[in-house]
Protein backbone atom coordinates (compact mmCIF):
# COMPACT_ATOMS: atom_id res chain seq x y z
CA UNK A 1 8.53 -22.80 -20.63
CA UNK A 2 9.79 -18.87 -19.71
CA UNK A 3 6.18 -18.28 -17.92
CA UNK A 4 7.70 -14.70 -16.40
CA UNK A 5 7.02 -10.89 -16.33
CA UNK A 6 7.77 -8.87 -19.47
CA UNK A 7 6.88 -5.33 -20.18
CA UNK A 8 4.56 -5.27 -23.41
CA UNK A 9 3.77 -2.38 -26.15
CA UNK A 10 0.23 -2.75 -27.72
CA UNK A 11 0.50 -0.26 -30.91
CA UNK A 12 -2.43 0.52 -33.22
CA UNK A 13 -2.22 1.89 -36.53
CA UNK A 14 -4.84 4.38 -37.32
CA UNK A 15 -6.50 4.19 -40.55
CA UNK A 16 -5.10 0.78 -41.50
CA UNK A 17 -8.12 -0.49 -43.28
CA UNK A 18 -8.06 2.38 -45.55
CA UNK A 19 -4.04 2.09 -46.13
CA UNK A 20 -4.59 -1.64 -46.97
CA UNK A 21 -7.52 -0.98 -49.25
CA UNK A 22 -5.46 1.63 -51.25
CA UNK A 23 -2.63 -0.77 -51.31
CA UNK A 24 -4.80 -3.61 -52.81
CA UNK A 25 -5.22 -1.05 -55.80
CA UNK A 26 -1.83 -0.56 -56.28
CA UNK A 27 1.07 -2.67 -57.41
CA UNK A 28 2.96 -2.63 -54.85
CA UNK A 29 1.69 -2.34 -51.58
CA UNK A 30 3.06 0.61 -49.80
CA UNK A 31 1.83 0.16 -46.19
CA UNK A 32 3.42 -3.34 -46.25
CA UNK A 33 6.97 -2.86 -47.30
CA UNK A 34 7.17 1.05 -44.71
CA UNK A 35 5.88 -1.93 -42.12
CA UNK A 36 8.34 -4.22 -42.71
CA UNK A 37 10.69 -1.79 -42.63
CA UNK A 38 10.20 -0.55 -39.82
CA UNK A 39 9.93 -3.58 -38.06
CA UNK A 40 13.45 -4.65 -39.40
CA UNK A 41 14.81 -0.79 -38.14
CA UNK A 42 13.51 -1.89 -34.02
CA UNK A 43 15.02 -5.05 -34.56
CA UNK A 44 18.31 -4.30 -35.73
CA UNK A 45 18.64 -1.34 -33.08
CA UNK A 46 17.50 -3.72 -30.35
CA UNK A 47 17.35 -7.58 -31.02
CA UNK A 48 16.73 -8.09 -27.72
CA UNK A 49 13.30 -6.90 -28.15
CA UNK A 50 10.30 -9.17 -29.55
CA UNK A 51 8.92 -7.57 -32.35
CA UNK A 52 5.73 -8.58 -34.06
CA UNK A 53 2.63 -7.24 -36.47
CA UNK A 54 -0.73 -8.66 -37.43
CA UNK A 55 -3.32 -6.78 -38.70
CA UNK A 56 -3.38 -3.45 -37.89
CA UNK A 57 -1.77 -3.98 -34.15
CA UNK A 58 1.98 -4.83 -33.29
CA UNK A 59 3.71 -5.28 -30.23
CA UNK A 60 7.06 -5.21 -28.89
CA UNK A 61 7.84 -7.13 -25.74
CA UNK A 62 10.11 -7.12 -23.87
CA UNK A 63 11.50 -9.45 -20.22
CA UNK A 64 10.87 -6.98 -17.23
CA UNK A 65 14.03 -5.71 -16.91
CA UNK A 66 15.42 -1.96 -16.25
CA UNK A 67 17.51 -1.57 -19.32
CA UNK A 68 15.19 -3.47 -21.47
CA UNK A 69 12.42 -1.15 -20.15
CA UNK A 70 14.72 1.23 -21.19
CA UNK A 71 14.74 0.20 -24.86
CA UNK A 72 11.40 -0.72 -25.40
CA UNK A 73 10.28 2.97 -24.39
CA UNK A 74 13.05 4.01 -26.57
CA UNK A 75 11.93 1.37 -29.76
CA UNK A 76 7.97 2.38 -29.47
CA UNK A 77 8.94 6.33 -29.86
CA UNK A 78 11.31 5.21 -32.44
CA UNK A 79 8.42 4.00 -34.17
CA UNK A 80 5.62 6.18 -33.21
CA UNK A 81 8.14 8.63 -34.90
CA UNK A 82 9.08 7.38 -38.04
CA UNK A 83 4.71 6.56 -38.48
CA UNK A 84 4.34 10.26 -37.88
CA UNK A 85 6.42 11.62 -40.51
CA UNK A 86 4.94 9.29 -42.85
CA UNK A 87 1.89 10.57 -41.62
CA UNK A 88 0.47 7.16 -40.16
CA UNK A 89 -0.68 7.78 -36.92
CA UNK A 90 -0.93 5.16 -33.98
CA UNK A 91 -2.17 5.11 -30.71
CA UNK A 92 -1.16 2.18 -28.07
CA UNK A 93 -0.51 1.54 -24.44
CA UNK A 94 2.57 -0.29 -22.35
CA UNK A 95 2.14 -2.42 -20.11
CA UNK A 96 3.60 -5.58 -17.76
CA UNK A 97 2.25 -8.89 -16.48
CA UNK A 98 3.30 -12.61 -16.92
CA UNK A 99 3.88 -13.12 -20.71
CA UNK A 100 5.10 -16.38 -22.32
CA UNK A 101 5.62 -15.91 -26.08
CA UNK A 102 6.85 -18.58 -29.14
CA UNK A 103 7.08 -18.84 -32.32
CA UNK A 104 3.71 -19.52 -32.33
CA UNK A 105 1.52 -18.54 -29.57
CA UNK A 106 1.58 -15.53 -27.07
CA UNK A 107 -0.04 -15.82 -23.89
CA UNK A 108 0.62 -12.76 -22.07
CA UNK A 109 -1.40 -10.80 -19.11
CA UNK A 110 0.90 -8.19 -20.24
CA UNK A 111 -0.52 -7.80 -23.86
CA UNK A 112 -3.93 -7.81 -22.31
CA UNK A 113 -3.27 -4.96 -19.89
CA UNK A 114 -1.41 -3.04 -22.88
CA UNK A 115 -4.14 -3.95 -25.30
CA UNK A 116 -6.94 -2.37 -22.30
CA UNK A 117 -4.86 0.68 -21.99
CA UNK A 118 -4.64 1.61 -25.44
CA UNK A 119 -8.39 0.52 -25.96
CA UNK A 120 -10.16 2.22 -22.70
CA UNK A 121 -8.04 5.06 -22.24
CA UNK A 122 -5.34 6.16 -25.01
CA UNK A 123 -8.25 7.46 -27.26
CA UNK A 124 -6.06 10.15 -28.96
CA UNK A 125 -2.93 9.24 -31.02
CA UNK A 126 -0.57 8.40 -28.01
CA UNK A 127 0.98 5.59 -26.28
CA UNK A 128 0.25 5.61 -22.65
CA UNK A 129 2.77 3.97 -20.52
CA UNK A 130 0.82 2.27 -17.11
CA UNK A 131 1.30 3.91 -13.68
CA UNK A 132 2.74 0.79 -12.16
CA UNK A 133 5.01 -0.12 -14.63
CA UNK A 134 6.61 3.90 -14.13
CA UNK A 135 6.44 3.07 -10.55
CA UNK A 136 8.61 -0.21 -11.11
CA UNK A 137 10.89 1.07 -13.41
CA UNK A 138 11.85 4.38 -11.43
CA UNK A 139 11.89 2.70 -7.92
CA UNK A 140 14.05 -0.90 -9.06
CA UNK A 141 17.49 -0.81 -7.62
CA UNK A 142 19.07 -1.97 -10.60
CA UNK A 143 17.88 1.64 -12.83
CA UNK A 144 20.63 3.29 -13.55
CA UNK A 145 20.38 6.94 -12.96
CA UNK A 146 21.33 7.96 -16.81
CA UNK A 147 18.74 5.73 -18.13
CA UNK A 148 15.90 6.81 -15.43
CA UNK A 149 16.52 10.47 -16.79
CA UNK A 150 16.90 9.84 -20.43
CA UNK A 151 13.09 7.71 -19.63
CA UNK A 152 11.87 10.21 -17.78
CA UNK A 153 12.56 13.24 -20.36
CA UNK A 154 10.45 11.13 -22.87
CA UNK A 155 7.37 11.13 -21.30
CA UNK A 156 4.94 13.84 -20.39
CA UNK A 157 1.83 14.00 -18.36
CA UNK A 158 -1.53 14.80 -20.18
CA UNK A 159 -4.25 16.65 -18.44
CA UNK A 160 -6.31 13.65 -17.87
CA UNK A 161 -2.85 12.24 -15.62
CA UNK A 162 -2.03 9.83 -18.23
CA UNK A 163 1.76 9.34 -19.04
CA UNK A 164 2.25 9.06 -22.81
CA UNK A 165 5.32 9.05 -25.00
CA UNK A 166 6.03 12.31 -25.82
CA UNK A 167 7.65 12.01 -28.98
CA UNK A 168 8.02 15.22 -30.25
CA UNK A 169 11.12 15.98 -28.28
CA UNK A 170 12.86 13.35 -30.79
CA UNK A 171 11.32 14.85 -33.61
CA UNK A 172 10.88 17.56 -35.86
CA UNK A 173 8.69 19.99 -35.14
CA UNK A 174 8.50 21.99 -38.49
CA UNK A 175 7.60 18.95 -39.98
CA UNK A 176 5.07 17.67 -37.62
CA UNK A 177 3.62 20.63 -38.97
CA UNK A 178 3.27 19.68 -41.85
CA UNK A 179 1.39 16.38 -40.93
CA UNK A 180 -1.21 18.31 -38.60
CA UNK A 181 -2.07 21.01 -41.71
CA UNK A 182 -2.34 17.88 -44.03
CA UNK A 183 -5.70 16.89 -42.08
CA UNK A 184 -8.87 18.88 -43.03
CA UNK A 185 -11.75 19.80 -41.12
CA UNK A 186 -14.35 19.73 -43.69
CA UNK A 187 -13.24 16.35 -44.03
CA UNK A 188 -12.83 15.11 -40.92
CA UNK A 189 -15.91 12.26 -38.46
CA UNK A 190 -16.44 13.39 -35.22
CA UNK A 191 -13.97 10.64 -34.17
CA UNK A 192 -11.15 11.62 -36.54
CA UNK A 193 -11.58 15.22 -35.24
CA UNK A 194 -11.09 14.95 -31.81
CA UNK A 195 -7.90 12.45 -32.41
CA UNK A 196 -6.45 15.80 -34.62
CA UNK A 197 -7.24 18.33 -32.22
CA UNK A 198 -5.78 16.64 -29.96
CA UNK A 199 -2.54 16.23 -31.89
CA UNK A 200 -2.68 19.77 -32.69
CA UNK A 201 -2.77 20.41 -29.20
CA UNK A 202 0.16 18.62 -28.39
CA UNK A 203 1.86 20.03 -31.48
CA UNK A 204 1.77 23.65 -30.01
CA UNK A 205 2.48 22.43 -26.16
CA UNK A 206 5.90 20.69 -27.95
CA UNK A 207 6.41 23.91 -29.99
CA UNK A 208 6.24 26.47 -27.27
CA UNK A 209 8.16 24.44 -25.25
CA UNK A 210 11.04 24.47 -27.30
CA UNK A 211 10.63 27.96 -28.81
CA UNK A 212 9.92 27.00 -32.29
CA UNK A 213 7.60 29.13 -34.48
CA UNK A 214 5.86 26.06 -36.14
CA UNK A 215 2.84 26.24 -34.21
CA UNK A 216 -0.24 25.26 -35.52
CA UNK A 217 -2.97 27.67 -36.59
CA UNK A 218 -5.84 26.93 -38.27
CA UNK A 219 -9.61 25.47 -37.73
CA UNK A 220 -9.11 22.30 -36.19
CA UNK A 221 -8.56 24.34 -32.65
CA UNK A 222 -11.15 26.64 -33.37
CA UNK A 223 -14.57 24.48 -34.26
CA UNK A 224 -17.21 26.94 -33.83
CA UNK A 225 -18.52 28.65 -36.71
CA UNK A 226 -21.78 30.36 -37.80
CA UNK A 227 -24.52 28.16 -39.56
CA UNK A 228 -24.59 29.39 -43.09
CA UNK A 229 -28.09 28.75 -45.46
CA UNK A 230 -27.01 28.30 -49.03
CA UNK A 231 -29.61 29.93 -50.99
């Protein structure tokens, strides 16, 4: 039995139930086969990794090692990526701890401490990568000085401290764009709007840090408006 430390990624997918409802009334079921491949892109870039969905979570594991911490960051903002410009949004957390997983059972500290993360504290639609785990990584011996930068530019600090993926410096920002404008206000629960203005939010930070003119204007930053009696 491998009983040892692993670095775990908890990922939700936001909106599943609705996705899998909508797929129940279609032939084929859309969701399912973007999933699967998906899935099947992580694993062929990096078998190494452990790769699994159920429900509306997955998780990628991963032994606790500096250049398979390497490629697990790397795999989750592969993913959180290619969800994103399919317009699925996720949210999750990474984190280590002893982790034993099979074919059929995982028992993993590690899962629970990602799954808390992305439940307590990730909120918006990031992945939050755990203070101790940064502190491992960038502090082991055997981190390679290449791979501790490539990491590091990856990640950003939010204004609550967290460390989350940032993974709009891998992708497009014009068409990010394009993803925050499809969400409307009007339409929007409380819970659903604070997740988008937060993602608008982040859209502009990435745009003006790169220079781009895609930045995001429009009423999910602004919010206030005057009360208006139909007659």
């Amino acid at each position: 039995m491998n009983w040892s430390y692993a670095a775990v990624a908890f990922i939700d997918v936001l909106g599943f139930s609705s996705f899998v409802e909508a797929d129940a009334r279609s032939v084929e079921p859309a969701l399912l086969l973007k999933l699967q491949g998906l899935l099947a892109g992580v694993k062929s870039e990096a078998p190494e990794l452990d790769v699994r969905a159920f429900s509306d979570s997955i998780t990628i594991s991963s032994p606790l090692e500096s250049s398979a911490i390497a490629k697990l960051i790397n795999a989750t903002l592969d993913l959180q990526c290619r969800f994103v410009s399919d317009g699925v949004l996720v949210r999750g957390g990474i984190a280590f701890g002893k982790h034993y997983g099979d074919e059929t059972v995982i028992y993993s500290e590690a899962l629970i401490r990602a799954y808390q993360l992305e439940r307590d504290k990730a909120r918006f639609p990031r992945i939050l990568v755990a203070d101790d785990l940064l502190d491992w990584y960038f502090h082991n011996q055997e981190t390679e000085l290449a791979n501790a930068e490539a990491v590091k530019g990856v990640l950003t600090v939010d204004r609550d401290n967290l460390v989350f993926i940032d993974y709009l410096n891998a992708c497009s920002i014009e068409s990010h764009l394009q993803v925050v404008n499809a969400y409307k206000v009007d339409n929007a629960t409380p819970s659903v709007l604070e997740k988008i203005q937060w993602l608008c939010q982040y859209h502009n930070f990435a745009a003006q840090r790169a220079g781009s003119p895609h930045s995001y204007v429009g009423p999910m930053l602004g919010g206030f408006r005057q009360l208006l009696v139909k007659p």
